[in-house]
Protein backbone atom coordinates (compact mmCIF):
# COMPACT_ATOMS: atom_id res chain seq x y z
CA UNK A 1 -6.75 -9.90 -5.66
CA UNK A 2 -5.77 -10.99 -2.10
CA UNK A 3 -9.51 -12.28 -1.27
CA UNK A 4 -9.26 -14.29 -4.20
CA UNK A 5 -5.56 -15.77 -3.03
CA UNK A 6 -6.64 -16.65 0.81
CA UNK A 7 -10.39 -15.86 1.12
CA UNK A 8 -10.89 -13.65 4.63
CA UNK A 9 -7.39 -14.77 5.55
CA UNK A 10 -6.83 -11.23 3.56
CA UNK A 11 -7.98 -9.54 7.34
CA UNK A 12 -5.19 -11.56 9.07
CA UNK A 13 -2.60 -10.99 6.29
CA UNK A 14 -3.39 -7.32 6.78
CA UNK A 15 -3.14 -7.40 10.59
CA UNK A 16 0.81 -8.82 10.06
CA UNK A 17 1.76 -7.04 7.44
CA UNK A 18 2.73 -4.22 9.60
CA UNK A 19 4.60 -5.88 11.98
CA UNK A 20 6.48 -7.50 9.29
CA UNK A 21 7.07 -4.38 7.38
CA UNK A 22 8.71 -2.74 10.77
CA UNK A 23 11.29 -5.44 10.83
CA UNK A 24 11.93 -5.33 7.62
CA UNK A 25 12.48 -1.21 7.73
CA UNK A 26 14.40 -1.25 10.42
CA UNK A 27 17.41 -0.81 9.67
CA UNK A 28 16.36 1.99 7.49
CA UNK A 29 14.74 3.69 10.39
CA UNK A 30 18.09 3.52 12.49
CA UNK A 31 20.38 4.77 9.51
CA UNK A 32 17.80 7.85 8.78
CA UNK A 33 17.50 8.62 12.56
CA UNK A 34 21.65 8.79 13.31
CA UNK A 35 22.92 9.65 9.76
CA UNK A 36 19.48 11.58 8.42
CA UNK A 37 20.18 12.46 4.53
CA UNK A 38 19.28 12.92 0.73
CA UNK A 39 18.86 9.83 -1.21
CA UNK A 40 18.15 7.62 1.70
CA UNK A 41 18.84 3.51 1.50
CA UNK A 42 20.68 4.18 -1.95
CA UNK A 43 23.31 6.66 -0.14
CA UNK A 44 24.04 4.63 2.67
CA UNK A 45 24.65 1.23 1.10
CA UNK A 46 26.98 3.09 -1.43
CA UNK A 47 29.09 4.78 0.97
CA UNK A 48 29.09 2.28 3.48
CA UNK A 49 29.54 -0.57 1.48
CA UNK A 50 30.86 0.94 -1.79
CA UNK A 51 29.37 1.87 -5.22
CA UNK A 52 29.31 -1.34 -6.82
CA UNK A 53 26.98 -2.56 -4.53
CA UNK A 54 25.54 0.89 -4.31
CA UNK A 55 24.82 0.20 -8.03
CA UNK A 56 23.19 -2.93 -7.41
CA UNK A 57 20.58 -1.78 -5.28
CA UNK A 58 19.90 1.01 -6.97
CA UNK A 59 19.05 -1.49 -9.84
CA UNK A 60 17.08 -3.82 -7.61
CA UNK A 61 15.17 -0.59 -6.31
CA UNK A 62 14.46 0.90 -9.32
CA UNK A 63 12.51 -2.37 -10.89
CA UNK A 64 11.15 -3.30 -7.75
CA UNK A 65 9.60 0.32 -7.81
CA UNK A 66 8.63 0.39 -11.12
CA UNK A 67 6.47 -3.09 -10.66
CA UNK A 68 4.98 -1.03 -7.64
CA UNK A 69 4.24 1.85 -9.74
CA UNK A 70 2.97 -0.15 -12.43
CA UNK A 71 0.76 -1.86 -9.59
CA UNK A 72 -0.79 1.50 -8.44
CA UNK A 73 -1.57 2.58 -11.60
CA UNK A 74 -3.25 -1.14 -12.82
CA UNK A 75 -5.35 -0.37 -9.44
CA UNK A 76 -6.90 3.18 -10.78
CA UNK A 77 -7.18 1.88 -14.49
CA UNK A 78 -9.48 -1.41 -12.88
CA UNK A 79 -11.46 0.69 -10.39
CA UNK A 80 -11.87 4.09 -13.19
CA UNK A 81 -13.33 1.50 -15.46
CA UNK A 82 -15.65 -0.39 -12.40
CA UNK A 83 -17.33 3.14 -12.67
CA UNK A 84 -16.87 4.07 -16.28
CA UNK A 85 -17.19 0.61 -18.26
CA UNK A 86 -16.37 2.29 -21.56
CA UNK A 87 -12.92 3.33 -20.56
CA UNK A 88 -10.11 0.52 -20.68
CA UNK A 89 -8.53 -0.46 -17.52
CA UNK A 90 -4.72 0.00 -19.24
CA UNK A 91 -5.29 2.86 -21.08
CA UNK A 92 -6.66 4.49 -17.99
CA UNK A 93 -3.96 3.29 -16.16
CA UNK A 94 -1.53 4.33 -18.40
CA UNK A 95 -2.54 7.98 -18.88
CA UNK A 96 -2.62 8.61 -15.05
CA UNK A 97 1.04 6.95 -15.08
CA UNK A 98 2.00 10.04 -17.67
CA UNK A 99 0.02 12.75 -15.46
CA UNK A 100 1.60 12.03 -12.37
CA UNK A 101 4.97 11.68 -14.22
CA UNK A 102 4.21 14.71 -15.82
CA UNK A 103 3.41 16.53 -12.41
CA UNK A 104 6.28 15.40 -10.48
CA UNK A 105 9.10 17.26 -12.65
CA UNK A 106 7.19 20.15 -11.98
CA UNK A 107 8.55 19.79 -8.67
CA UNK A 108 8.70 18.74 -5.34
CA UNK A 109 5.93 21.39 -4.57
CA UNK A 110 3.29 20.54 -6.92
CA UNK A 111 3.42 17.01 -6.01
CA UNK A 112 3.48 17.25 -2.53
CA UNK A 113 -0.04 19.68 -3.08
CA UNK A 114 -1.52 17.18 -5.61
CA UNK A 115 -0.39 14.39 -2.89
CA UNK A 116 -2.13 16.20 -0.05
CA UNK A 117 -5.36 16.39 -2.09
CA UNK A 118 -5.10 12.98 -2.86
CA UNK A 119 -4.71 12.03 0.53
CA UNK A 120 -7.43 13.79 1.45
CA UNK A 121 -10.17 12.27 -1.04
CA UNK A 122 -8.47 8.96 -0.50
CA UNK A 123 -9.26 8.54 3.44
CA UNK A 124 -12.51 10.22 3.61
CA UNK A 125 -13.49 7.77 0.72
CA UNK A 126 -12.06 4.90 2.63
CA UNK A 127 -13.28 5.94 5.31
CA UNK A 128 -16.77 6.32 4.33
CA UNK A 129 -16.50 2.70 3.43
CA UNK A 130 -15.77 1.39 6.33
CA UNK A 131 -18.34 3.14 8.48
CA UNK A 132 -21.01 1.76 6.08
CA UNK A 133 -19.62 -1.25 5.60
CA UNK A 134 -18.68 -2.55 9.12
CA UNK A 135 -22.12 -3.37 10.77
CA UNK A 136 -22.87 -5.62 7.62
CA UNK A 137 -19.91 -7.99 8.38
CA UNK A 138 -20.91 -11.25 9.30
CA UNK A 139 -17.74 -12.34 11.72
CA UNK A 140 -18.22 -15.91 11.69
CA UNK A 141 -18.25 -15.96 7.85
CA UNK A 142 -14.67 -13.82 8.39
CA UNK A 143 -12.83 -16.05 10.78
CA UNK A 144 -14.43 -19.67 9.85
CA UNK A 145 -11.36 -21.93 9.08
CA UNK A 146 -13.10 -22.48 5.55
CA UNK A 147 -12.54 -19.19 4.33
CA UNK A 148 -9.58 -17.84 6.57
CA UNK A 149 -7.15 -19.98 4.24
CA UNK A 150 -9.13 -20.58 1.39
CA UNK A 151 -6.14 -22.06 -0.92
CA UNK A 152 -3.83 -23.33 2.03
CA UNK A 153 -0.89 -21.39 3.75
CA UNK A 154 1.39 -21.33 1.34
CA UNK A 155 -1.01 -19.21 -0.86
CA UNK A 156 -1.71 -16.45 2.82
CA UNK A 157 2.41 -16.53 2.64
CA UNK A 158 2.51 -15.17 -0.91
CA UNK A 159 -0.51 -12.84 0.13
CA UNK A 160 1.17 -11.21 2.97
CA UNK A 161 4.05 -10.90 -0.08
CA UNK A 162 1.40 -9.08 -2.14
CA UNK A 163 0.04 -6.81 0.91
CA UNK A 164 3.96 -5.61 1.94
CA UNK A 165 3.41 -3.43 -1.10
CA UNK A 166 0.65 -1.51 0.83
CA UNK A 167 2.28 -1.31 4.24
CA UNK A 168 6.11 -0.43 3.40
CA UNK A 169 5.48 2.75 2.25
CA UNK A 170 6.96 4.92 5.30
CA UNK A 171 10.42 3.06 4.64
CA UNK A 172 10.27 6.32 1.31
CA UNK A 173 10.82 9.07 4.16
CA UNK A 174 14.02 8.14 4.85
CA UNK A 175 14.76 9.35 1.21
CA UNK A 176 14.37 13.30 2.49
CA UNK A 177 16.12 12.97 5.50
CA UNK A 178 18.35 15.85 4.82
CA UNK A 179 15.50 17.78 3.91
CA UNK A 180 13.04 17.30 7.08
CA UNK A 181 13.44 19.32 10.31
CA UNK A 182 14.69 16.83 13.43
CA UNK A 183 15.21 14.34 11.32
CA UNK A 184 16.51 12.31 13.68
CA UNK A 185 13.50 11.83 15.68
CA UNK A 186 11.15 12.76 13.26
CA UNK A 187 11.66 10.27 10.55
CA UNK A 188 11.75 7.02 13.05
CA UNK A 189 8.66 8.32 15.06
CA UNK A 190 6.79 8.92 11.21
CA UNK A 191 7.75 5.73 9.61
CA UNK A 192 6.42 3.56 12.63
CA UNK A 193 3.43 5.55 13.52
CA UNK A 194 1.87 5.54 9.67
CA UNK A 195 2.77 2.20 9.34
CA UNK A 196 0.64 0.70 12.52
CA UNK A 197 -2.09 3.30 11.77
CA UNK A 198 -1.94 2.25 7.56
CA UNK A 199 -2.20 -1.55 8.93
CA UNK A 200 -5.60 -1.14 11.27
CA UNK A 201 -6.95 1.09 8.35
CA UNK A 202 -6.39 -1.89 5.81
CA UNK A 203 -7.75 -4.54 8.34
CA UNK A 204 -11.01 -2.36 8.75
CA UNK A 205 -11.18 -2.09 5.04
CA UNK A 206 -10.69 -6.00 4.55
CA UNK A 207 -12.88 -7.04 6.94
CA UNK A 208 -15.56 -5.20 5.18
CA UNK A 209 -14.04 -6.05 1.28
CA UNK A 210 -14.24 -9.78 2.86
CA UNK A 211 -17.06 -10.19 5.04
CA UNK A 212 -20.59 -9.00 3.86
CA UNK A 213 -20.78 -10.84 0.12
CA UNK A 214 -19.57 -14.74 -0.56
CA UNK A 215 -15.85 -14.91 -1.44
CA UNK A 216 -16.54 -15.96 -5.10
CA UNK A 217 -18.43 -12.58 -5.88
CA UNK A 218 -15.15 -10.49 -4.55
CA UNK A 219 -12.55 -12.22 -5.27
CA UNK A 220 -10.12 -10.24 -7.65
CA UNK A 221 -12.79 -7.48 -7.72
CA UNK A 222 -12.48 -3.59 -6.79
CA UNK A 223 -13.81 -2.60 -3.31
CA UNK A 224 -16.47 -0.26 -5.51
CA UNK A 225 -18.46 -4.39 -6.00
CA UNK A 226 -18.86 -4.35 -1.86
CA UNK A 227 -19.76 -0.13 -1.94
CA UNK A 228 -22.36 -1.19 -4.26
CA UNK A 229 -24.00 -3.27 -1.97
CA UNK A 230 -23.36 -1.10 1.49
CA UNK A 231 -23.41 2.37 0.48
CA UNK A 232 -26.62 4.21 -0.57
């Protein structure tokens, strides 16, 4: 979706994003680090500020969240039926919404376990992808002026909108503060370490999603169209 808002400009959007997504979870990372607890941004702002506007983020974080959510599981339904056309993207998308729903009041337990596996599958796929995929990119198609903002800046502005989604996960620790060990330190060292290491991941990944086949055959398609062509 990205290529097909700013072309290869999806590489540069991808190299910001982090920066951006550390100034915007800032001042999250300072709160978690002096006053580490349960419940994270939602505790603070209603103590410190009171419950009625405790109340109102907890409203504005709950539908932002849910769009998120809704995002993730969109993303499995299109790239489950890339590899099995007879399934429907939603329907797909909507039974793994229930599963993981399902498996999270189990516990904090099981879904930390299921989350580890994930994790697991998910960089050694990505990864696999990029070390195929990265002597195929053709640099000068990547960075030629052409393609870098292929529908003008005000369309790479909404896509670096789009890609905060993928970088601001860390700001979520701060939510079991009074559950990790050093908190303090641990929480503010975590959130900006995964988020730098999450953005050069992504820019390896879009340089490959971007650069090997002509924009118009990958825009708004899953990264499985480029594997296709670069993995045996």
């Amino acid at each position: 979706v990205a290529i097909g808002m700013t072309g290869t400009g999806v590489v540069l959007a991808f190299l910001l994003s982090p920066f951006l997504t550390i100034i915007s979870i800032f001042p999250v990372a300072v709160l978690s680090s002096a006053v580490p607890t349960t419940g994270g941004p939602y505790r603070y702002c209603s103590r410190l500020m009171g419950k009625g506007l405790g109340m109102i983020y907890l409203m504005l974080h709950t539908t932002s969240f849910g769009v998120a959510i809704s995002q993730y599981a969109l993303s499995f339904g299109l790239y489950f039926s890339s590899i099995v056309p007879s399934v429907n993207q939603h329907v797909a998308a909507m039974v793994v919404l229930t599963l993981f729903f399902i498996m999270n009041l189990r516990g904090a337990k099981t879904a930390a376990l299921l989350n580890k596996i994930m994790n697991i599958a998910l960089l050694g796929g990505l990864a696999l992808f990029i070390v195929y995929g990265l002597p195929h990119v053709d640099m000068s198609y990547v960075l030629d002026s052409k393609n870098l903002f292929l529908h003008g800046t005000f369309a790479f502005v909404s896509t670096l909108a789009l890609l905060s989604s993928a970088t601001a996960g860390a700001q979520f620790i701060a939510e079991l503060g009074g559950e990790a060990k050093d908190a303090g330190r641990t929480i503010p060292k975590v959130m900006i370490v995964s988020t730098f290491g999450v953005g050069v991941f992504y820019v390896l990944i879009a340089l490959v999603a971007a650069g090997i086949l002509p924009i118009p055959e990958v825009a708004n398609q899953p990264l499985t169209f480029v594997a296709k062509a670069t993995m045996p």
